[in-house]
Protein backbone atom coordinates (compact mmCIF):
# COMPACT_ATOMS: atom_id res chain seq x y z
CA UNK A 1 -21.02 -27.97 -35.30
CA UNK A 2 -19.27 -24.52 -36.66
CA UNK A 3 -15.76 -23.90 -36.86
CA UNK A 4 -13.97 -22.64 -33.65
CA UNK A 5 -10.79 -22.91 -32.49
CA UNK A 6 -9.80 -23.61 -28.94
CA UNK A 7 -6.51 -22.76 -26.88
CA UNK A 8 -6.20 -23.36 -23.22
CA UNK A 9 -2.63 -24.19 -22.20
CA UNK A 10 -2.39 -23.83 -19.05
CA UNK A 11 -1.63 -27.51 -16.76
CA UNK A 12 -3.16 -27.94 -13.54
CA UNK A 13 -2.06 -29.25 -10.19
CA UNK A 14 -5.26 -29.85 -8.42
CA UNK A 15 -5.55 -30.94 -4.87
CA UNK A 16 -4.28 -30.28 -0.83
CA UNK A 17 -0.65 -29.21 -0.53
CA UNK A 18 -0.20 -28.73 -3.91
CA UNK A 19 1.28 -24.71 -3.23
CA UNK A 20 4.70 -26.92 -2.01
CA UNK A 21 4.96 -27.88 -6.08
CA UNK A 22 5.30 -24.27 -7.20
CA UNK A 23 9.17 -24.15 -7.59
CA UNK A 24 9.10 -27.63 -9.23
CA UNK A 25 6.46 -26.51 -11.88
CA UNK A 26 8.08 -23.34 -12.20
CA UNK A 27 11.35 -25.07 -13.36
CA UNK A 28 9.64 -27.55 -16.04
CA UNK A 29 8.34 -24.25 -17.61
CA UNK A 30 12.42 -22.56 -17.70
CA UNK A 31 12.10 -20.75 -14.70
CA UNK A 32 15.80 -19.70 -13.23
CA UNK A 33 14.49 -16.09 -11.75
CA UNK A 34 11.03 -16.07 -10.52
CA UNK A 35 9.45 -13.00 -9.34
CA UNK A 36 6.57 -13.75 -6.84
CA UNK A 37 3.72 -11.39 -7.23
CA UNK A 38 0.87 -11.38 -3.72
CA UNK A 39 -1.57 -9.22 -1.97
CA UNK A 40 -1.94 -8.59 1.36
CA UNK A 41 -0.04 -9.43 4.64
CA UNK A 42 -2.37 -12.04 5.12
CA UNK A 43 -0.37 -14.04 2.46
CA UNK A 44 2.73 -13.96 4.63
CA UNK A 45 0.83 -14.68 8.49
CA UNK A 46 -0.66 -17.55 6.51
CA UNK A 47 2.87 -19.01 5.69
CA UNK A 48 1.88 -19.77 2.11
CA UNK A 49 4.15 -17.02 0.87
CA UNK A 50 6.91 -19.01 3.12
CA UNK A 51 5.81 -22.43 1.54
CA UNK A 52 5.99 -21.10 -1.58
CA UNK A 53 9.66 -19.68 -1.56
CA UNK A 54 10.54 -22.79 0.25
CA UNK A 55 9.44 -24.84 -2.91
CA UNK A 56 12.36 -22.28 -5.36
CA UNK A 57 14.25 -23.07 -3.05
CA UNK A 58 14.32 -26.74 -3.44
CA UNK A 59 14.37 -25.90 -6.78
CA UNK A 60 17.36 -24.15 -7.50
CA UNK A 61 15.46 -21.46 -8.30
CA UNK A 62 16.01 -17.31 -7.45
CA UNK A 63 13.27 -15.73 -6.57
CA UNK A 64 11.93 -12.43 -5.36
CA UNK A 65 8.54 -11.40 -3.21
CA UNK A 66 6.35 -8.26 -3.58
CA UNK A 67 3.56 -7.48 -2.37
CA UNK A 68 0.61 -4.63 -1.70
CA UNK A 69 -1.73 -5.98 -4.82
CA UNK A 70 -5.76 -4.79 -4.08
CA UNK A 71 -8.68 -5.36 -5.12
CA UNK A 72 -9.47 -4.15 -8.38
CA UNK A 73 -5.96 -4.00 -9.18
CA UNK A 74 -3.87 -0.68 -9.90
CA UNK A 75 -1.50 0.27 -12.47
CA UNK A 76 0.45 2.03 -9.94
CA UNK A 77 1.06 -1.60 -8.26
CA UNK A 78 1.59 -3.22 -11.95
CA UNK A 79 4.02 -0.51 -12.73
CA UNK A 80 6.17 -0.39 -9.76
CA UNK A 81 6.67 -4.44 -9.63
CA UNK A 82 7.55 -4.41 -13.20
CA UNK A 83 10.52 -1.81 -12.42
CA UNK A 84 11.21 -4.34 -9.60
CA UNK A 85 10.96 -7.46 -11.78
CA UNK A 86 13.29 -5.97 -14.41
CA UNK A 87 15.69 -5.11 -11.83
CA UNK A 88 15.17 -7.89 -10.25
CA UNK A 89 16.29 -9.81 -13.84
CA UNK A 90 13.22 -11.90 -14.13
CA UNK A 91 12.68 -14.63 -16.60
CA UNK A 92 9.18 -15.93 -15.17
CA UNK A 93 6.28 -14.23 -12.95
CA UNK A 94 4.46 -16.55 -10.22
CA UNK A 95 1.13 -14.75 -9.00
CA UNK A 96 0.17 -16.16 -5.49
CA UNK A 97 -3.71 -15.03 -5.05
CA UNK A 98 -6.72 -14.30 -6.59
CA UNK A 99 -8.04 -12.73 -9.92
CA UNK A 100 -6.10 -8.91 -8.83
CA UNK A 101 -2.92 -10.73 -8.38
CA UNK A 102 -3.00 -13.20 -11.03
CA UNK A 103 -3.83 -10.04 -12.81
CA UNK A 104 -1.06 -8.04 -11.78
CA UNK A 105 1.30 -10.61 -12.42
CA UNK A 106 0.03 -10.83 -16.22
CA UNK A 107 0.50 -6.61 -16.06
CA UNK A 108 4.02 -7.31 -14.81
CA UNK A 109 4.78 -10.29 -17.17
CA UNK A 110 3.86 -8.20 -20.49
CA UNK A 111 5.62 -5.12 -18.80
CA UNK A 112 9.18 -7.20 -18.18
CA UNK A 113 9.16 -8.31 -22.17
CA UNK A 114 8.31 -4.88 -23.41
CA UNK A 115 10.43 -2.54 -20.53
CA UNK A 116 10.65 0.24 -23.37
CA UNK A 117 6.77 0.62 -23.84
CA UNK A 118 4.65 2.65 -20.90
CA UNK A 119 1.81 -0.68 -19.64
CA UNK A 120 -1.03 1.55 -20.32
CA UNK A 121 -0.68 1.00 -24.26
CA UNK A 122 -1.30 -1.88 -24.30
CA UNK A 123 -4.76 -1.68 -22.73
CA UNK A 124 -5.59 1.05 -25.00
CA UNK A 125 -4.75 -0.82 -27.93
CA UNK A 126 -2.06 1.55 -29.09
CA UNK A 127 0.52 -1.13 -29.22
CA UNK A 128 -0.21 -4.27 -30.05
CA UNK A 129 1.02 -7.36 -27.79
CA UNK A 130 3.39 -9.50 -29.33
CA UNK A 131 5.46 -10.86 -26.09
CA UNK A 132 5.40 -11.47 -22.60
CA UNK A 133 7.33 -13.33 -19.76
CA UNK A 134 5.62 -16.88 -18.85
CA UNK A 135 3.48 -16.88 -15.94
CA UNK A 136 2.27 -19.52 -13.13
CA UNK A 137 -0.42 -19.01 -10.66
CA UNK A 138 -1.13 -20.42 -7.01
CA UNK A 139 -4.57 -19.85 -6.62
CA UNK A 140 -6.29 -18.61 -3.37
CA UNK A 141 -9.98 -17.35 -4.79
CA UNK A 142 -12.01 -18.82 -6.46
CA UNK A 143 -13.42 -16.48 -8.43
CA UNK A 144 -12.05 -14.57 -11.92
CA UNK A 145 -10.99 -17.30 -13.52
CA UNK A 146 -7.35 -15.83 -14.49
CA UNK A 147 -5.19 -18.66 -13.58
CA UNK A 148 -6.97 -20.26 -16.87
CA UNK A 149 -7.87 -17.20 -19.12
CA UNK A 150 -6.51 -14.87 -21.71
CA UNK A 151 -7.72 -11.59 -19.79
CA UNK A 152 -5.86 -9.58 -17.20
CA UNK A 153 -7.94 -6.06 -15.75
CA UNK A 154 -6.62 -3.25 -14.12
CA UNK A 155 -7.44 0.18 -13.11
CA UNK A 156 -5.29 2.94 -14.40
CA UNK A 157 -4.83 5.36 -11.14
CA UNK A 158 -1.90 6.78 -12.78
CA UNK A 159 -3.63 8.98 -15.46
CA UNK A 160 -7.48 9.11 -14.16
CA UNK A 161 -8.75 10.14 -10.73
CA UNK A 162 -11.17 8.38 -10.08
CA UNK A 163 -9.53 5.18 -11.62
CA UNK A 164 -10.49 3.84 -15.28
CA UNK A 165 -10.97 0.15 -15.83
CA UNK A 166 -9.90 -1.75 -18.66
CA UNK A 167 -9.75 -5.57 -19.67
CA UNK A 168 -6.91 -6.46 -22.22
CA UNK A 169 -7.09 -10.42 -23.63
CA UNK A 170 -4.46 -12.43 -25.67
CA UNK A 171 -3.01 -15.51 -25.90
CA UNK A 172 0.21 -14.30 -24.45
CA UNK A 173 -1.66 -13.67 -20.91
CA UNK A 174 -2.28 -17.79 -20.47
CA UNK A 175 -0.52 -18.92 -17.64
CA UNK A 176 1.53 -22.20 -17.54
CA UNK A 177 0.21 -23.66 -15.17
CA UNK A 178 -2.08 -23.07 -11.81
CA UNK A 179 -1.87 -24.48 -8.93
CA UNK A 180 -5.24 -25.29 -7.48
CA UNK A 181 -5.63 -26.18 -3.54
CA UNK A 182 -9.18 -25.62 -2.26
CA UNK A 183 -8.20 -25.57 1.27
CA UNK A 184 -6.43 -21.78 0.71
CA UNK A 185 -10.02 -20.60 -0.37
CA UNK A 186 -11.64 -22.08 3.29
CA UNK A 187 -10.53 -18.83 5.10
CA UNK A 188 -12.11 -16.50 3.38
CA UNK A 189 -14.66 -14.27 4.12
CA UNK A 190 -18.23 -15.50 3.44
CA UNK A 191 -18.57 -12.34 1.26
CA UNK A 192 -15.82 -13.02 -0.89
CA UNK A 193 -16.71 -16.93 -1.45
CA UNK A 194 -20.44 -15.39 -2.14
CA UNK A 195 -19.11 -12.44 -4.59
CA UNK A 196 -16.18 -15.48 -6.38
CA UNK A 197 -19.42 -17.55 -7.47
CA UNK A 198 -21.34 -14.86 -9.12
CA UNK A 199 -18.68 -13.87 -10.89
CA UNK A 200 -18.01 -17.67 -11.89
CA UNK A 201 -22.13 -17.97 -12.90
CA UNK A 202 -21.92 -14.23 -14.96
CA UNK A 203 -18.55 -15.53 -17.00
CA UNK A 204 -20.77 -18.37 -18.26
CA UNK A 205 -22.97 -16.06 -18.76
CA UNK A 206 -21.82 -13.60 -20.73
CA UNK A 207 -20.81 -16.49 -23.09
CA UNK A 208 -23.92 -18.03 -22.86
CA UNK A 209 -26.05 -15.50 -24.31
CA UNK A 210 -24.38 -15.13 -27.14
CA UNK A 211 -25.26 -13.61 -30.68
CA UNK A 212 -24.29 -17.04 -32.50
CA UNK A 213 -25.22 -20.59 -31.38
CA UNK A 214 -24.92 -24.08 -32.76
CA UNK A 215 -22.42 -25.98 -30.70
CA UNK A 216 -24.35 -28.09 -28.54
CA UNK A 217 -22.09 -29.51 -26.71
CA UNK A 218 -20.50 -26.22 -25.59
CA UNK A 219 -24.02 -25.60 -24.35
CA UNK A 220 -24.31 -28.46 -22.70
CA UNK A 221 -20.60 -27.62 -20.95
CA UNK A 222 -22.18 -24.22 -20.29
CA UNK A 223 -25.26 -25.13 -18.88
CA UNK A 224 -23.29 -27.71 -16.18
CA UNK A 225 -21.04 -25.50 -14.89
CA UNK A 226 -24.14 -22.66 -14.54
CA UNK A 227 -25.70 -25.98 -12.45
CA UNK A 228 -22.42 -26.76 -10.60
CA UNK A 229 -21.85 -23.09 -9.35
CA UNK A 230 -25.77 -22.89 -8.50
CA UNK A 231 -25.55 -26.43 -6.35
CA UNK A 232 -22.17 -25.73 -4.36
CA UNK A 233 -21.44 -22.09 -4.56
CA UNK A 234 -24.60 -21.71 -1.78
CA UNK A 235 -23.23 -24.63 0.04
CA UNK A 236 -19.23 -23.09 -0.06
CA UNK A 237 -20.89 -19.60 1.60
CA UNK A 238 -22.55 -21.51 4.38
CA UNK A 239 -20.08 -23.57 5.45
CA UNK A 240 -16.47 -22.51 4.04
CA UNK A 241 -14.68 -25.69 5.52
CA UNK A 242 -16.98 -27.99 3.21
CA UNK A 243 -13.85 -29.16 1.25
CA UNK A 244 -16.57 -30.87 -1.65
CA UNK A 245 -17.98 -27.78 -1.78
CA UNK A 246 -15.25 -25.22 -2.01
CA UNK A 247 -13.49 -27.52 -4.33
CA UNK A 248 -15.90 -27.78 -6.39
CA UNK A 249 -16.32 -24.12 -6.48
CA UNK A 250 -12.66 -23.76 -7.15
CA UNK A 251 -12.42 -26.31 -10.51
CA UNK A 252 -15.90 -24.79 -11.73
CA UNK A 253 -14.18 -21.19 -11.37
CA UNK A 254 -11.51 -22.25 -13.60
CA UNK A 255 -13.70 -24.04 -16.19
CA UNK A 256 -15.92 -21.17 -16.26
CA UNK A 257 -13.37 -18.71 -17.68
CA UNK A 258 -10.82 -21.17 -20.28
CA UNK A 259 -13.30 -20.32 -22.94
CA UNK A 260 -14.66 -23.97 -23.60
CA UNK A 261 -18.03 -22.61 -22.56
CA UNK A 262 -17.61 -20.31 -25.65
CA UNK A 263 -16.97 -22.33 -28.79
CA UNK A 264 -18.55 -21.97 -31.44
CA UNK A 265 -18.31 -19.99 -34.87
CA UNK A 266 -20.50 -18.59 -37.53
CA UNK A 267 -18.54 -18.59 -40.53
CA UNK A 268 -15.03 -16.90 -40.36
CA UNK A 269 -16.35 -15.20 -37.09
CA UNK A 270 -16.01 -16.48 -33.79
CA UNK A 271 -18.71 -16.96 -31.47
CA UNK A 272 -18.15 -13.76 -29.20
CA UNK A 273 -19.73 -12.95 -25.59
CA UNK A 274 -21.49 -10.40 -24.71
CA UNK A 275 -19.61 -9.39 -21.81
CA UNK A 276 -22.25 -5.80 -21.36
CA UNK A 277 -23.01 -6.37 -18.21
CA UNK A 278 -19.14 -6.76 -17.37
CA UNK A 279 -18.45 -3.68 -18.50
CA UNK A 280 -21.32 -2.22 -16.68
CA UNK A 281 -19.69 -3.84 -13.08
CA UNK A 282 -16.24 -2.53 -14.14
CA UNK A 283 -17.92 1.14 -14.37
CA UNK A 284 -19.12 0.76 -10.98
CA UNK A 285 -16.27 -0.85 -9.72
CA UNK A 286 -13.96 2.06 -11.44
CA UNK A 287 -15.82 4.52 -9.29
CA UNK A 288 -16.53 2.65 -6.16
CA UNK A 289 -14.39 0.64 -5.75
CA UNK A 290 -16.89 -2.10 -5.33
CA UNK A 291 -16.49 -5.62 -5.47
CA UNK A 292 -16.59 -7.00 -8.66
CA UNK A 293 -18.95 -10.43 -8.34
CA UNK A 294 -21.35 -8.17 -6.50
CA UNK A 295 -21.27 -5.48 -9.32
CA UNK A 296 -22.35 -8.03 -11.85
CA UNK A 297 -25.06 -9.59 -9.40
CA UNK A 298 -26.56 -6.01 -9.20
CA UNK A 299 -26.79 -5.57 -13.08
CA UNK A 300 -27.74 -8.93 -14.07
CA UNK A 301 -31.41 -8.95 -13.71
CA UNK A 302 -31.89 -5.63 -15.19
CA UNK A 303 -29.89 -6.16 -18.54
CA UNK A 304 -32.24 -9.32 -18.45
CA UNK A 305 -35.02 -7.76 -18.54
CA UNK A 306 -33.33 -5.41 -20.75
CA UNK A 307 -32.45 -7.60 -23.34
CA UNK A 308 -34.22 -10.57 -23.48
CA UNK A 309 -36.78 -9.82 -26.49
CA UNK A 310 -33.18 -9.54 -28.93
CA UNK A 311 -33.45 -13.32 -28.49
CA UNK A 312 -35.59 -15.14 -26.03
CA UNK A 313 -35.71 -18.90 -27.52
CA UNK A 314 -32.42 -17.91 -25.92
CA UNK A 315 -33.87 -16.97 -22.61
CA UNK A 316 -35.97 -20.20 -22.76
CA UNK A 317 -32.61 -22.44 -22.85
CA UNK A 318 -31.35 -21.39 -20.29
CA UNK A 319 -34.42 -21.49 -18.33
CA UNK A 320 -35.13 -25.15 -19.49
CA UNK A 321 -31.26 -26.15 -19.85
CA UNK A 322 -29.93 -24.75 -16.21
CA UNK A 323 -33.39 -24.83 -14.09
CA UNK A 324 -35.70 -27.47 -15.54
CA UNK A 325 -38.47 -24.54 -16.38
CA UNK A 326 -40.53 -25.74 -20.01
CA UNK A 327 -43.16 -23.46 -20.58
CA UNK A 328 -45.18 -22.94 -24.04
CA UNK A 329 -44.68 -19.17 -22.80
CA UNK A 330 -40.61 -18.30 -23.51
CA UNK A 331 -41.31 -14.62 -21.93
CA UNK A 332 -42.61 -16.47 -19.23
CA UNK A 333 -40.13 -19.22 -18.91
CA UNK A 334 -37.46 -16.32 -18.83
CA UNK A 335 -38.93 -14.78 -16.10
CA UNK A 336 -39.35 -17.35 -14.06
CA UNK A 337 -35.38 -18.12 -14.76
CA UNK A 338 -34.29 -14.51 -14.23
CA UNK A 339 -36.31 -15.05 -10.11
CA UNK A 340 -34.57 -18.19 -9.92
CA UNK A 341 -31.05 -16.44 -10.57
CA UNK A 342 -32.37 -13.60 -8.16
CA UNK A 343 -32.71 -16.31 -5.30
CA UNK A 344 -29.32 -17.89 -6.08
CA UNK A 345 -27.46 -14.43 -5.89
CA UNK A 346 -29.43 -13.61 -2.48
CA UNK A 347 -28.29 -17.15 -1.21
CA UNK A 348 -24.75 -16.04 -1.87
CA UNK A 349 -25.66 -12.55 0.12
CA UNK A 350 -24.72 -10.70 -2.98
CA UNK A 351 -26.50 -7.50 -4.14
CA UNK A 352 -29.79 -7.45 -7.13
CA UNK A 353 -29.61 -4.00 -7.68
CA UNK A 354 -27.78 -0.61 -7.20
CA UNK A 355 -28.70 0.28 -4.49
CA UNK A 356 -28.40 -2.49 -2.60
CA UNK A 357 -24.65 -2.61 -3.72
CA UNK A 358 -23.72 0.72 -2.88
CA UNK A 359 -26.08 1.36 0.33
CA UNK A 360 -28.15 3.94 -0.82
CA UNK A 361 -30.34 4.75 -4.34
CA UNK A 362 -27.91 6.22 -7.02
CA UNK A 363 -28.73 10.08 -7.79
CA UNK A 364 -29.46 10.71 -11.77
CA UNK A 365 -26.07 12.34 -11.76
CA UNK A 366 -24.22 9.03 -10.60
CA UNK A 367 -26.30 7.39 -13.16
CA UNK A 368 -24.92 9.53 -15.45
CA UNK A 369 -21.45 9.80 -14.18
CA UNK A 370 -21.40 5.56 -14.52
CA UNK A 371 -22.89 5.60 -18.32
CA UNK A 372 -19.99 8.23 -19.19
CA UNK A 373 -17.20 5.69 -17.60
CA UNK A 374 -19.00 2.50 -19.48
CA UNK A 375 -19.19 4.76 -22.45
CA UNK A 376 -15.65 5.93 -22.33
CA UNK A 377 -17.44 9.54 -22.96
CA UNK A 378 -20.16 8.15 -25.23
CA UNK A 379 -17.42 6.85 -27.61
CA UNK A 380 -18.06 3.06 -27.73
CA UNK A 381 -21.40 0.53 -27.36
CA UNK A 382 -21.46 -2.48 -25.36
CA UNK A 383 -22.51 -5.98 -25.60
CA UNK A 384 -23.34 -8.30 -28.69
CA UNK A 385 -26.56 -9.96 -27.91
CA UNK A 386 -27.96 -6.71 -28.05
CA UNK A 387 -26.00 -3.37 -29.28
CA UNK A 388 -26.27 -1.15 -26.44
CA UNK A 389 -25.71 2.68 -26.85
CA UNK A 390 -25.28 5.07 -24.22
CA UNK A 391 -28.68 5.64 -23.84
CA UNK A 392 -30.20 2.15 -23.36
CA UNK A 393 -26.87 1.35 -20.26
CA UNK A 394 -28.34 4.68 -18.94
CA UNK A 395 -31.80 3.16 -19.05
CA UNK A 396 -30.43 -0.08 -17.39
CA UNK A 397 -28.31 1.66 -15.03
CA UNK A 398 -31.54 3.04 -13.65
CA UNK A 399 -33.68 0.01 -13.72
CA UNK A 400 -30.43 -1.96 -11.76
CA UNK A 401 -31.70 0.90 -8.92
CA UNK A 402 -34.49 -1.18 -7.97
CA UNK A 403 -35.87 -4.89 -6.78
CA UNK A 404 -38.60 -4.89 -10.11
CA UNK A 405 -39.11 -8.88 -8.76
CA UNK A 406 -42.96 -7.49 -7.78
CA UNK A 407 -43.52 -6.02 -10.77
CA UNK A 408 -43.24 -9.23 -12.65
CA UNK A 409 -44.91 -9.24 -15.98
CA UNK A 410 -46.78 -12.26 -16.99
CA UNK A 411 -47.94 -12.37 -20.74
């Protein structure tokens, strides 16, 4: 086994009702001010924003509610509720939502702790991030995986028009804890649920096909929750009141996304993802607005197809490890894989390719306009299982445009 090291803090409270622990868990972890970040006015009608401020209450604790988060979450929002939170003399930050809020709140959080320094900076890696307020979570997606990561995203609308997208990850973005109830997730759209489980199955993926293997076991972990999310996200989309199902859904989101499905080192290095076709959705999702499970469904098969002679014993895993498929023939094996995954994202109603996604074939000049935001102007590469320059995401950018599932090759 090589050397890793592993860091996942965050406690769970798993299970119905759980939302009426907030205040109590927010109070173990110091809490005497707790801004409460949310989304939309859905939140409130629901009464879980009510619930919620009744637990602080029974806390002792002050708190604060703001709302107006989106999907694909803005700096604009991250910067005004951080002037709010300050004012507001925070000392901890409880997201109640999905990935965007949980998001926000970790955009708020490292904003509070460092009110001198504009947010931005730290996504751009001019300043370093050395502090941050703690943060809690009550989940209502299942989906990103925030309540147990490192990561926080968000679209700066402030400085670019359309918006930019950027991911920024340290250990100072765990939450404390998340609260977990998989009966919040049973009213939401079928879309949603479908678009929360791709993006569950792509953040095992991305780790998955990794440059450096060896851990076993951490492919083993990997290859289960790629199995779990295939079995019950389907199941969660047809029928949203399945509680087995959505909770299920829920646990695997979390697992999916706390890194164990990464470990593994090569040296002094650590096992990294790949994360390309992340960055491809975040393009997309910087200049459509789209949804961001659906962007990754719509890449996935093309950087496959892509990518897949850099390593395909790697290929063949998966296709043995996740779907039972051993064939003497890896290319083949991986095929046959890649149409399996195909069927599982149509099951969810999610998008295989571009234009699918976005309702109509993408002109060469949106092509282009996409590789430029995944490039950042042609001034960085993507992904680590293969090195991809501008011009191969081009090239995959414009194979994503259509369903290649007839052209299958067979060697």
């Amino acid at each position: 086994m090589k050397k890793f090291e592993f860091y996942a803090p965050t406690e769970i409270v798993f299970g119905p009702d759980t939302e009426g622990r907030a205040g109590e868990m927010a109070k173990l972890h110091g809490a005497t001010r707790v801004f409460i970040v949310y989304g939309s006015a859905s939140a409130v009608k629901s009464g879980l924003i009510e619930r919620v401020e009744e637990s602080m209450k029974d806390a002792g604790i002050a708190y604060l509610s703001s709302g107006g988060v989106v999907p694909n979450p803005l700096l604009s929002t991250a910067e005004r509720m951080k002037q709010e939170a300050i004012d507001f003399q925070a000392d901890f930050i409880l997201a109640v939502g999905g990935g965007s809020v949980i998001d926000t709140a970790k955009a708020v959080a490292i904003g509070v702790a460092n009110p001198e320094v504009e947010l931005w900076k730290f996504w751009t890696r001019e300043v370093p991030l050395e502090k941050s307020l703690p943060i809690g979570s009550v989940l209502t997606i299942s989906a990103a995986g925030s309540e147990m990561s490192d990561t926080t995203v968000i679209s700066n609308d402030v400085d670019y028009d359309p918006p930019t997208k950027r991911g920024l990850g340290s250990r100072w973005n765990r939450p404390k804890f998340a609260i977990l109830n998989p009966n919040l997730t049973m009213t939401l759209p079928k879309w949603q649920i479908g678009a929360g489980a791709a993006d569950i199955f792509m953040h095992t993926s991305e780790r998955f096909f990794a440059p450096i293997q060896g851990n076993h076991l951490t492919d083993e972990i990997a290859a289960s929750v790629f199995r779990n999310i295939i079995t019950f996200g389907p199941r969660g989309v047809k029928n949203p009141s399945d509680y087995e199902a959505m909770s299920e859904i829920m646990w695997t989101g979390s697992i999916s996304h706390n890194t164990m499905t990464g470990l593994g080192a090569k040296g002094d290095t650590p096992r990294e993802g790949d994360w390309a076709c992340h960055q491809l959705g975040m393009a997309i999702s910087a200049i459509y607005d789209s949804t961001h499970g659906a962007t990754l469904s719509a890449v996935w098969p093309a950087w496959c197809r892509y990518v897949r002679d850099a390593d395909i014993h790697r290929f063949a895993m998966f296709a043995q490890m996740v779907y039972g498929i051993q064939k003497e023939d890896m290319y083949m094996a991986s095929e046959m894989a890649i149409e399996q995954t195909v069927s599982f994202f149509r099951s969810l109603g999610m998008p295989v390719t571009l234009t699918e996604l976005l309702g109509h074939r993408p002109t060469e000049e949106e092509l282009e306009a996409l590789t430029d935001e995944c490039t950042y102007g042609n001034t960085r590469t993507i992904g680590s299982f293969k090195i991809l320059e501008r011009d191969d995401i081009l090239a995959i950018y414009r194979e994503a445009c259509d369903d290649i599932s007839d052209r299958t090759l067979h060697r």
